[in-house]
N, C-alpha and C. Protein backbone atom coordinates (compact mmCIF):
# COMPACT_ATOMS: atom_id res chain seq x y z
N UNK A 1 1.55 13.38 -4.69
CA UNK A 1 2.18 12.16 -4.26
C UNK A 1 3.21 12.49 -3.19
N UNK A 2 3.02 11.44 -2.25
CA UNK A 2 4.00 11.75 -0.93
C UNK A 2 5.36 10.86 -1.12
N UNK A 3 6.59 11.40 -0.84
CA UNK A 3 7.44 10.58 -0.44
C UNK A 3 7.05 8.77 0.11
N UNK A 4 7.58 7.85 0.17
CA UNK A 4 7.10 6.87 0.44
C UNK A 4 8.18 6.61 1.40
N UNK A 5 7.45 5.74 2.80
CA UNK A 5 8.03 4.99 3.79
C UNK A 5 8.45 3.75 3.77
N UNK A 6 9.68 3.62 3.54
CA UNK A 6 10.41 2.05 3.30
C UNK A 6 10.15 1.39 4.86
N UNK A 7 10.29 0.40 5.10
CA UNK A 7 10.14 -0.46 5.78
C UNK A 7 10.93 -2.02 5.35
N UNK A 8 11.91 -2.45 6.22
CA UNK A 8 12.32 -3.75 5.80
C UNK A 8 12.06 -4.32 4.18
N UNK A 9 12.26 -2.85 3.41
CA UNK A 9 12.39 -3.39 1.64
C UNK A 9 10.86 -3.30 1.36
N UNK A 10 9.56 -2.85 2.42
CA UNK A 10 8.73 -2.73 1.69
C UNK A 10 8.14 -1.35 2.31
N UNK A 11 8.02 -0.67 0.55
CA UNK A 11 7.84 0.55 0.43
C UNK A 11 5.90 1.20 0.82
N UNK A 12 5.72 1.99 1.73
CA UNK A 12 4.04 2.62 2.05
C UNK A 12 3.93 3.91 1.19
N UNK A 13 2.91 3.93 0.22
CA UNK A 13 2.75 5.00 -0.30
C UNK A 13 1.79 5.58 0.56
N UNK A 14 1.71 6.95 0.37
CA UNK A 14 0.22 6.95 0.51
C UNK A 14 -0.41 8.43 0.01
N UNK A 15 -1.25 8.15 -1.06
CA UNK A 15 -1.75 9.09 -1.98
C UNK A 15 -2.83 9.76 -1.72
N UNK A 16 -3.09 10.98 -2.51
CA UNK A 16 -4.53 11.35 -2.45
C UNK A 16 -4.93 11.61 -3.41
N UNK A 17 -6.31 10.63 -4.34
CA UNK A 17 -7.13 10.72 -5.15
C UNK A 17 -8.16 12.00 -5.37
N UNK A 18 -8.83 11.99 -6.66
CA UNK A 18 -9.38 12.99 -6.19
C UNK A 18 -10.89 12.01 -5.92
N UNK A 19 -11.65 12.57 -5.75
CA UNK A 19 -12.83 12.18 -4.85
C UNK A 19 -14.15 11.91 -6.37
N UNK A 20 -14.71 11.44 -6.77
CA UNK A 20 -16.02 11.09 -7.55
C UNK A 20 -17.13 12.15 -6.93
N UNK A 21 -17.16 11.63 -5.59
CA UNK A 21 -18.68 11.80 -5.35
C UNK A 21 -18.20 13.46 -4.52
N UNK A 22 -19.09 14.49 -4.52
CA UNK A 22 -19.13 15.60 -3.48
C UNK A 22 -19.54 15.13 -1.87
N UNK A 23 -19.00 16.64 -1.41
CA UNK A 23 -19.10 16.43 0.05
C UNK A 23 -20.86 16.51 0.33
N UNK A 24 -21.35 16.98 -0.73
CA UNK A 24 -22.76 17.41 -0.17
C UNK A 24 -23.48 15.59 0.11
N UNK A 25 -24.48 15.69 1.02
CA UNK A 25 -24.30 14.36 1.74
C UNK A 25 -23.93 13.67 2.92
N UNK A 26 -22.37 14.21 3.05
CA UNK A 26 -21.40 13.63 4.08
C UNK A 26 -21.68 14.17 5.12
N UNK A 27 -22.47 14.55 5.14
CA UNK A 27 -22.26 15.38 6.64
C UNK A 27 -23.28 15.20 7.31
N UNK A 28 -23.57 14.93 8.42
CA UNK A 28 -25.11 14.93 9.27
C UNK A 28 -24.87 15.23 10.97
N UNK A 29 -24.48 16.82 10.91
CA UNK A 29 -24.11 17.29 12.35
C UNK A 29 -25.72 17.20 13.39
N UNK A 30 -27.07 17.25 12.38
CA UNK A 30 -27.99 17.62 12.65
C UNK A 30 -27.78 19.52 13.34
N UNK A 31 -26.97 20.00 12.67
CA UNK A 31 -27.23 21.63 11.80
C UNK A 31 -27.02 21.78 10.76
N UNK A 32 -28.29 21.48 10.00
CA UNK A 32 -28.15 21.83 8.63
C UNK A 32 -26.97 23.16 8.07
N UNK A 33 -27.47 23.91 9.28
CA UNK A 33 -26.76 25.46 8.45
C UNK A 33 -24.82 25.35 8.65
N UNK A 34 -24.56 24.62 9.36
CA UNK A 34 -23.18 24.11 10.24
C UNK A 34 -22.67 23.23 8.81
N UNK A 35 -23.68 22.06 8.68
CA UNK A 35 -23.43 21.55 7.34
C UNK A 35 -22.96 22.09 5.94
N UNK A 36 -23.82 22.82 5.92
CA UNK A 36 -23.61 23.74 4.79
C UNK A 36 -22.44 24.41 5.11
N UNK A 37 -22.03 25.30 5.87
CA UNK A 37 -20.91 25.99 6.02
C UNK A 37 -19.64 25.05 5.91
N UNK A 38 -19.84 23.95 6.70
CA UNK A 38 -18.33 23.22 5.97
C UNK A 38 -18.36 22.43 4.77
N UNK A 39 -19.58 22.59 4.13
CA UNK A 39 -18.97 21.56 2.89
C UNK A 39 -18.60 22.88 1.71
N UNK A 40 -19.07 24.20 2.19
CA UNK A 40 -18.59 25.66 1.39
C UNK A 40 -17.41 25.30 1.44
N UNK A 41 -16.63 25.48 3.03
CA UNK A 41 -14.81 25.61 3.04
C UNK A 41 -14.66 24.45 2.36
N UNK A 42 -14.68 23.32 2.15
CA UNK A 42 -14.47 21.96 1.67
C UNK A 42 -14.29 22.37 0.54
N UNK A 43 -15.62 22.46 -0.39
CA UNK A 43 -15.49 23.38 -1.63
C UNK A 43 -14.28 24.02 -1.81
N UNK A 44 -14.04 25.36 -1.29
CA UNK A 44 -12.91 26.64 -1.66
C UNK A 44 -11.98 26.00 -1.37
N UNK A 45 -11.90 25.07 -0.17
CA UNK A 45 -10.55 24.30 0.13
C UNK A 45 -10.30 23.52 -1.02
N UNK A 46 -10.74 22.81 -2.05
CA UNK A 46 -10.27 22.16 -2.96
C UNK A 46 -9.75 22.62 -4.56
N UNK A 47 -9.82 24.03 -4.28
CA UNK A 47 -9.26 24.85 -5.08
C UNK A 47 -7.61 24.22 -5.07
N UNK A 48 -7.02 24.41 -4.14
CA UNK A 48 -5.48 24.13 -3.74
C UNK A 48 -5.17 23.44 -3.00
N UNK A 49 -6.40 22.26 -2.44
CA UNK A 49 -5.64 21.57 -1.06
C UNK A 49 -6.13 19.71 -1.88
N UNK A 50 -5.13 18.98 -1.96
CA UNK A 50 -5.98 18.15 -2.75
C UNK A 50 -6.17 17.10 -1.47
N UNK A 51 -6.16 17.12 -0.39
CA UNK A 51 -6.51 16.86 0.48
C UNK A 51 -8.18 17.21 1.24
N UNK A 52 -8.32 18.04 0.92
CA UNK A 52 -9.68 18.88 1.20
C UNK A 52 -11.20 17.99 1.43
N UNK A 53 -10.88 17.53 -0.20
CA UNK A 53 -11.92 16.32 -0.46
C UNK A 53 -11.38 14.96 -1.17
N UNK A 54 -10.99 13.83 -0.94
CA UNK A 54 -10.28 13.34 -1.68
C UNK A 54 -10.56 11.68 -1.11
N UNK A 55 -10.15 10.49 -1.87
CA UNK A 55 -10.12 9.24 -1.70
C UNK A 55 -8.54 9.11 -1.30
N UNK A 56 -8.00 8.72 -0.26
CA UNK A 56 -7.11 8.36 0.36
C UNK A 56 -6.76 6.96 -0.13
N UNK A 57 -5.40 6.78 -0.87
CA UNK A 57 -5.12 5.43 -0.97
C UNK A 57 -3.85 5.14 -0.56
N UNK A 58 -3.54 3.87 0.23
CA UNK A 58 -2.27 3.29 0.79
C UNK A 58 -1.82 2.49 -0.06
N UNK A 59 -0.59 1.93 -0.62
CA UNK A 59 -0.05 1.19 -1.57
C UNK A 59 1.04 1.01 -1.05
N UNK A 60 1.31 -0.44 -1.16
CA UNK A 60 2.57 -1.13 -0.62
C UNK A 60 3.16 -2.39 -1.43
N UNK A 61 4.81 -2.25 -1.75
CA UNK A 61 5.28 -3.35 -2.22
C UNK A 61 6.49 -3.61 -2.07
N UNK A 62 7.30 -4.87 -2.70
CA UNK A 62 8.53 -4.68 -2.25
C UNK A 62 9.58 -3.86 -3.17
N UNK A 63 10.77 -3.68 -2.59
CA UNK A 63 11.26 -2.96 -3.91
C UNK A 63 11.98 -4.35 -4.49
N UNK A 64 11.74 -5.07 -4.19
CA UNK A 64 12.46 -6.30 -5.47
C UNK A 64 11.58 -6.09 -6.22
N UNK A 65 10.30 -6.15 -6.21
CA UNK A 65 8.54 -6.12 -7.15
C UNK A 65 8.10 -5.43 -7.31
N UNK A 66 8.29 -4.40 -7.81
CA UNK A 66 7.59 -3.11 -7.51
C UNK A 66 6.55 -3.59 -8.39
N UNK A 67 5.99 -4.30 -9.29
CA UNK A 67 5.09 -4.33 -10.10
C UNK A 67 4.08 -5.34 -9.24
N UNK A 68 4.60 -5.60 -8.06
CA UNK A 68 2.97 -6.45 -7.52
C UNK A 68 2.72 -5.52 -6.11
N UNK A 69 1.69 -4.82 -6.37
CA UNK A 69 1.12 -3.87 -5.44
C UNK A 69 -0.03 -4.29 -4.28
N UNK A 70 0.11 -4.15 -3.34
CA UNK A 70 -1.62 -4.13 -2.41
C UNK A 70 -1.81 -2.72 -1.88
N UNK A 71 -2.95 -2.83 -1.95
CA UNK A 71 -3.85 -1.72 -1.85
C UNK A 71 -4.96 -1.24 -0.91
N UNK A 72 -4.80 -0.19 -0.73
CA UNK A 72 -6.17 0.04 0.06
C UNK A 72 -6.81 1.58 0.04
N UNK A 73 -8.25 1.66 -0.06
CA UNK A 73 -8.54 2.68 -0.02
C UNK A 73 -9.51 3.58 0.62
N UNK A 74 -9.69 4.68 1.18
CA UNK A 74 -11.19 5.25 1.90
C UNK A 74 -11.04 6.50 1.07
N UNK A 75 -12.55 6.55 0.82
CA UNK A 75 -13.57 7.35 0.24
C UNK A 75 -13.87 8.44 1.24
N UNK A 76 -14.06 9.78 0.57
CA UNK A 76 -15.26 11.26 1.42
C UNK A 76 -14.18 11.44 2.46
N UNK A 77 -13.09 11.86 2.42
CA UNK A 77 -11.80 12.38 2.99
C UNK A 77 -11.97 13.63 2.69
N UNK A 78 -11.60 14.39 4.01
CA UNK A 78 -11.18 15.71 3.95
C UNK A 78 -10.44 16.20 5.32
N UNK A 79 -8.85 16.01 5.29
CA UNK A 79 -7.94 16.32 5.94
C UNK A 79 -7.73 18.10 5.38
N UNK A 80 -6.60 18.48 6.36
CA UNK A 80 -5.71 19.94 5.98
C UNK A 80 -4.31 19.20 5.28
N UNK A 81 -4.05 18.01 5.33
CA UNK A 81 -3.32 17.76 4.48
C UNK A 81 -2.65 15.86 5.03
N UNK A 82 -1.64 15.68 4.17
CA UNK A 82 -1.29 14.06 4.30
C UNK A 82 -1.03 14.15 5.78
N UNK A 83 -0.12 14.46 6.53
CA UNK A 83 0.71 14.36 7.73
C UNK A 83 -1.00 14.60 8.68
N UNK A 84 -1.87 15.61 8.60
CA UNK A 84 -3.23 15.42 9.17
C UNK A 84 -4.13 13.90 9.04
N UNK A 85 -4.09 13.18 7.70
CA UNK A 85 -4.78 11.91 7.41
C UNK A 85 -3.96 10.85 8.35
N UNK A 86 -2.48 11.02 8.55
CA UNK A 86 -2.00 10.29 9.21
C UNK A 86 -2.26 10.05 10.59
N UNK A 87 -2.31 11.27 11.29
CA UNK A 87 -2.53 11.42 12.74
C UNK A 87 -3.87 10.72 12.94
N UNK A 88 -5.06 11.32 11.89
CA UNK A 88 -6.50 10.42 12.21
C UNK A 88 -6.75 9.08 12.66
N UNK A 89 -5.94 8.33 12.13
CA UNK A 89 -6.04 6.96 12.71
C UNK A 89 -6.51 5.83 12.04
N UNK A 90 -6.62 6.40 10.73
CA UNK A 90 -7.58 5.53 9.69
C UNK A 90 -6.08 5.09 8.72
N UNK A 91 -4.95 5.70 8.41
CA UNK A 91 -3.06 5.19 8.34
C UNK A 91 -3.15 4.11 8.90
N UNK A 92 -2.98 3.69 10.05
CA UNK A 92 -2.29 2.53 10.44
C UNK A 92 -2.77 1.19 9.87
N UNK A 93 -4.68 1.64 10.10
CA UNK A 93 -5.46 0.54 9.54
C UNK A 93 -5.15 0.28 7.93
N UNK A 94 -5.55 1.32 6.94
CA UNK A 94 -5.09 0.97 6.20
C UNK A 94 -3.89 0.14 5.22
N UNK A 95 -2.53 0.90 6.18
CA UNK A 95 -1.31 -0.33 5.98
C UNK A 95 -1.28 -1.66 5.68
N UNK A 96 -2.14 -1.69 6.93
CA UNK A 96 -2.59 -3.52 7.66
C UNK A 96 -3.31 -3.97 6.65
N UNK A 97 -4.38 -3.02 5.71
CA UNK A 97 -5.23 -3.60 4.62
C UNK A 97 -4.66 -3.66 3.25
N UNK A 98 -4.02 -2.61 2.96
CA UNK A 98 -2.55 -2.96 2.22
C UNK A 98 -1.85 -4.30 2.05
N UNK A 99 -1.33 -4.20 3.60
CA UNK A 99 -0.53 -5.38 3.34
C UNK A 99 -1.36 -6.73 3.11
N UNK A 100 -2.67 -6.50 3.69
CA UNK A 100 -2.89 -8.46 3.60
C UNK A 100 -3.79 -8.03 1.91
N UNK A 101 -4.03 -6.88 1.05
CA UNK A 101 -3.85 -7.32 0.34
C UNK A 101 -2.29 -8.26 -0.93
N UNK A 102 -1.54 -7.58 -0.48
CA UNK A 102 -0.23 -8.17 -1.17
C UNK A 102 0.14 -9.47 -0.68
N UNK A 103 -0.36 -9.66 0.44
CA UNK A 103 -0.31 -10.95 1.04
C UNK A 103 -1.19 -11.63 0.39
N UNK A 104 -2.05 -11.35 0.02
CA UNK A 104 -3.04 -12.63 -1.07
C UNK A 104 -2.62 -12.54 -2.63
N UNK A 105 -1.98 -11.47 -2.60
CA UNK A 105 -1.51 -11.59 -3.93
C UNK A 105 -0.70 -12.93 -3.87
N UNK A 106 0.35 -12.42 -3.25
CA UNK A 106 1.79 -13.47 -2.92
C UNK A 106 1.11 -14.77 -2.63
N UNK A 107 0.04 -14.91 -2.47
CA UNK A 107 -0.59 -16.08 -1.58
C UNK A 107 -0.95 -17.27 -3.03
N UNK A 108 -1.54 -16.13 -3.78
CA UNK A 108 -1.97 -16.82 -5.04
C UNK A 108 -0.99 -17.01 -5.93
N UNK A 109 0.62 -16.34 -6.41
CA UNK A 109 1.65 -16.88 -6.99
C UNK A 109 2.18 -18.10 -6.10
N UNK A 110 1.80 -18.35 -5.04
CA UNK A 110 2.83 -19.29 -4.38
C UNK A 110 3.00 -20.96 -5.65
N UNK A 111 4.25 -21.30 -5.50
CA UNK A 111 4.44 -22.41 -6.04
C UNK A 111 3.83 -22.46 -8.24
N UNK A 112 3.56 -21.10 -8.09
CA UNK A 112 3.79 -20.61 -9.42
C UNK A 112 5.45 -20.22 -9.85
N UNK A 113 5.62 -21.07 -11.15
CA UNK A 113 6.79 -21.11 -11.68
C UNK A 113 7.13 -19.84 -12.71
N UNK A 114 8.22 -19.15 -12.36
CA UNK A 114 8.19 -17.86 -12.52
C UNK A 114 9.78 -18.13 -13.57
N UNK A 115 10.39 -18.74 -13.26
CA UNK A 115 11.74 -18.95 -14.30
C UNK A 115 12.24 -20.39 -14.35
N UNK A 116 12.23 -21.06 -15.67
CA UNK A 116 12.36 -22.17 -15.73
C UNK A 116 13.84 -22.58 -15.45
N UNK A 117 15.19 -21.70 -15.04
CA UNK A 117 16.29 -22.11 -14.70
C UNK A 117 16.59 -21.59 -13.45
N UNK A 118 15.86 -21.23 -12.88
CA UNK A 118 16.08 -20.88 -11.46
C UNK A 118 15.41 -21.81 -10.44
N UNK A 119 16.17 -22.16 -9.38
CA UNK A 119 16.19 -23.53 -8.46
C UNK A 119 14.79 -23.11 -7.54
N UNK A 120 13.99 -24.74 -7.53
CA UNK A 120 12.64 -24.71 -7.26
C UNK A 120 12.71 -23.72 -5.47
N UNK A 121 11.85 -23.75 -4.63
CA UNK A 121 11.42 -22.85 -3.49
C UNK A 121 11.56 -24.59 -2.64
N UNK A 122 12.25 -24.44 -1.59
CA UNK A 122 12.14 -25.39 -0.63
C UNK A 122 10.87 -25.56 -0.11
N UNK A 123 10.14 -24.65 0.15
CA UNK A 123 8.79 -24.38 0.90
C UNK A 123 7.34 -24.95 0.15
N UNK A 124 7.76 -23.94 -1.03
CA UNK A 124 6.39 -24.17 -1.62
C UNK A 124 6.44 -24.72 -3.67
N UNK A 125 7.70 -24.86 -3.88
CA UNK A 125 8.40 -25.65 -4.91
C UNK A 125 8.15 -24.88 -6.13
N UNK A 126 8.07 -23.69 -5.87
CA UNK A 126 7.56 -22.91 -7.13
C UNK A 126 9.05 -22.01 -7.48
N UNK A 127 9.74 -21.25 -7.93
CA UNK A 127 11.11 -21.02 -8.42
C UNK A 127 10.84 -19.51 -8.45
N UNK A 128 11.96 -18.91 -8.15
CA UNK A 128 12.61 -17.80 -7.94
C UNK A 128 12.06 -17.13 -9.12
N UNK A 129 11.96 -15.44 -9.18
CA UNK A 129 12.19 -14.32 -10.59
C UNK A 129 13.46 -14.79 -11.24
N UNK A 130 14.63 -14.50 -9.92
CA UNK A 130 16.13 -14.64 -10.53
C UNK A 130 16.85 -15.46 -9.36
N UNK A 131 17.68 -16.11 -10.38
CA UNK A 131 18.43 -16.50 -9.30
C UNK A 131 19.59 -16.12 -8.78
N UNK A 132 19.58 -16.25 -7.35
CA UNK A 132 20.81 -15.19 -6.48
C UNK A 132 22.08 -14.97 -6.78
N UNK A 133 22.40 -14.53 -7.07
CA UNK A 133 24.00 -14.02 -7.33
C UNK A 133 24.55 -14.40 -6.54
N UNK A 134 25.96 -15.27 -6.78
CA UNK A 134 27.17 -15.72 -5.51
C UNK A 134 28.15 -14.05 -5.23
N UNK A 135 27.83 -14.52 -3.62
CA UNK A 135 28.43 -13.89 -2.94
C UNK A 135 30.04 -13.18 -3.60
N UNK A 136 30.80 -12.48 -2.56
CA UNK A 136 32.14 -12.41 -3.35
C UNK A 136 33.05 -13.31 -3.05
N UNK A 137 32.77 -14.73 -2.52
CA UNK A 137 34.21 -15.77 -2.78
C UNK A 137 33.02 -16.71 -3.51
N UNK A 138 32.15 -16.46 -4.32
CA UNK A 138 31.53 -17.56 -4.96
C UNK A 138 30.66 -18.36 -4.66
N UNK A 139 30.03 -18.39 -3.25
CA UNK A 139 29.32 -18.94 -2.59
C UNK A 139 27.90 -18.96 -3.18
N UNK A 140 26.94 -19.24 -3.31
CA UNK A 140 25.24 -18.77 -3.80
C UNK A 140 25.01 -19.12 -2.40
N UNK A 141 23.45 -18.10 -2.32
CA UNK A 141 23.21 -18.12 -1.04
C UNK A 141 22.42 -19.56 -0.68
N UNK A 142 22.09 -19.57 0.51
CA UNK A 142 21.15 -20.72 1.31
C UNK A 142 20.31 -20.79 1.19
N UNK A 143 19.20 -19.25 0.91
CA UNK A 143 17.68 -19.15 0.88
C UNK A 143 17.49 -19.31 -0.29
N UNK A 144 16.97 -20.33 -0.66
CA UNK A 144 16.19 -20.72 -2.10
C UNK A 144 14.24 -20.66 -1.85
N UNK A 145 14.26 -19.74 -0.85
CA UNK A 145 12.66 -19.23 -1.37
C UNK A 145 12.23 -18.11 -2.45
N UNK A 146 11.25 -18.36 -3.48
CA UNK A 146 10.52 -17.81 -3.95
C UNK A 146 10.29 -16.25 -3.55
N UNK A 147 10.17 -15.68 -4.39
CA UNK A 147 9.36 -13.89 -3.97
C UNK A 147 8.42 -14.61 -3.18
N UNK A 148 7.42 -15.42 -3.61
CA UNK A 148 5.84 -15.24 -2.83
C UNK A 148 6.76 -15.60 -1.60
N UNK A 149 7.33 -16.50 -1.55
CA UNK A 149 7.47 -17.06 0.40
C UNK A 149 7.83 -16.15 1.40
N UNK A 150 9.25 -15.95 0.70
CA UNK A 150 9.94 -14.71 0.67
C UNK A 150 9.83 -13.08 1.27
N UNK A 151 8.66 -12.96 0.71
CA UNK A 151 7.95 -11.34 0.63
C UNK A 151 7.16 -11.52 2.13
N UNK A 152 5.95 -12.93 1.50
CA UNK A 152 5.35 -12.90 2.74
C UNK A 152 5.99 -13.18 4.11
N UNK A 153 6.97 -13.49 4.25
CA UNK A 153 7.18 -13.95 5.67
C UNK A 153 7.87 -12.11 5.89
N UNK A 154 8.71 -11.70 5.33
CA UNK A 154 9.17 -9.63 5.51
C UNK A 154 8.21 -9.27 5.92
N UNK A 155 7.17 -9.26 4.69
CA UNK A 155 6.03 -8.45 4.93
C UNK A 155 5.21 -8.72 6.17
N UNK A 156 5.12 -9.69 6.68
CA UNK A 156 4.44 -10.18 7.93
C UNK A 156 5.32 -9.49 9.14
N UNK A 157 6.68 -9.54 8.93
CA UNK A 157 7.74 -9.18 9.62
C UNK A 157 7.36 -7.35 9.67
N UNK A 158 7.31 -6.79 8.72
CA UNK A 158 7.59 -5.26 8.63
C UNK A 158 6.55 -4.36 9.33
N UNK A 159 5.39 -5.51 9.52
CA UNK A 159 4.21 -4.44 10.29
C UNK A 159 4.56 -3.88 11.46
């Protein structure tokens, strides 16, 4: 597990699984014998590299929520390591698939009532986890949106 990248309160994991299926398959250089030789190192490489062969997954949420996650994942990976999967180019996309999954999460709590004493969502009339703590001369704040509204408009923001 890698350190994770915060972003405007929402946190990017990004892991490496281990893999189901073998490399044998993945490969079609049209040299068989070329083939074979890298899915050997692939092999010995997964002695110690859990990168080697592995399912790559991105995970993103906020840290108010850590318990509502989106996700994303690719299969038949074999980097020299995380900071290598990143450079590939298949990171950025993923994020983006990440995020609009949490975005349908959030999409489907919207205007779901989450605490029966906490003041409804201007937007979408569904009510807060908690409600905001007054400031230090006593004030409560202005934004009476919901996590779902809330999240999604950051999260739209943080890409």
């Amino acid at each position: 597990m890698l350190p994770a990248n915060v972003r405007d309160g929402f946190v990017y994991r990004l892991d490496a699984l281990p893999e189901d299926d073998g490399p044998e398959g993945h490969f079609a250089s049209g040299d068989d014998e070329q083939d074979a030789k890298w899915i050997a190192e692939i092999r010995e490489d997964m002695e110690w590299n859990e990168w080697a062969w592995c399912v790559a997954r991105v995970s993103v949420w906020h840290s108010a929520a850590p318990e509502l996650k989106g996700t994303a994942y690719l299969g038949g990976c074999s980097y020299k390591d995380a900071d290598d999967f990143r450079a590939g180019g298949y990171y950025t996309d993923m994020c983006d698939e990440a995020a609009t999954d949490l975005e349908a999460k959030l999409e489907a709590l919207k205007g779901v009532i989450c605490s029966e004493d906490s003041p409804p969502c201007k937007e979408c009339g569904g009510t807060r986890v908690v409600t905001p703590q007054p400031d230090e001369h006593g004030n409560q704040p202005e934004n009476e949106d919901c996590p779902s509204c809330s999240y999604r408009q950051n999260l739209s923001q943080s890409r």
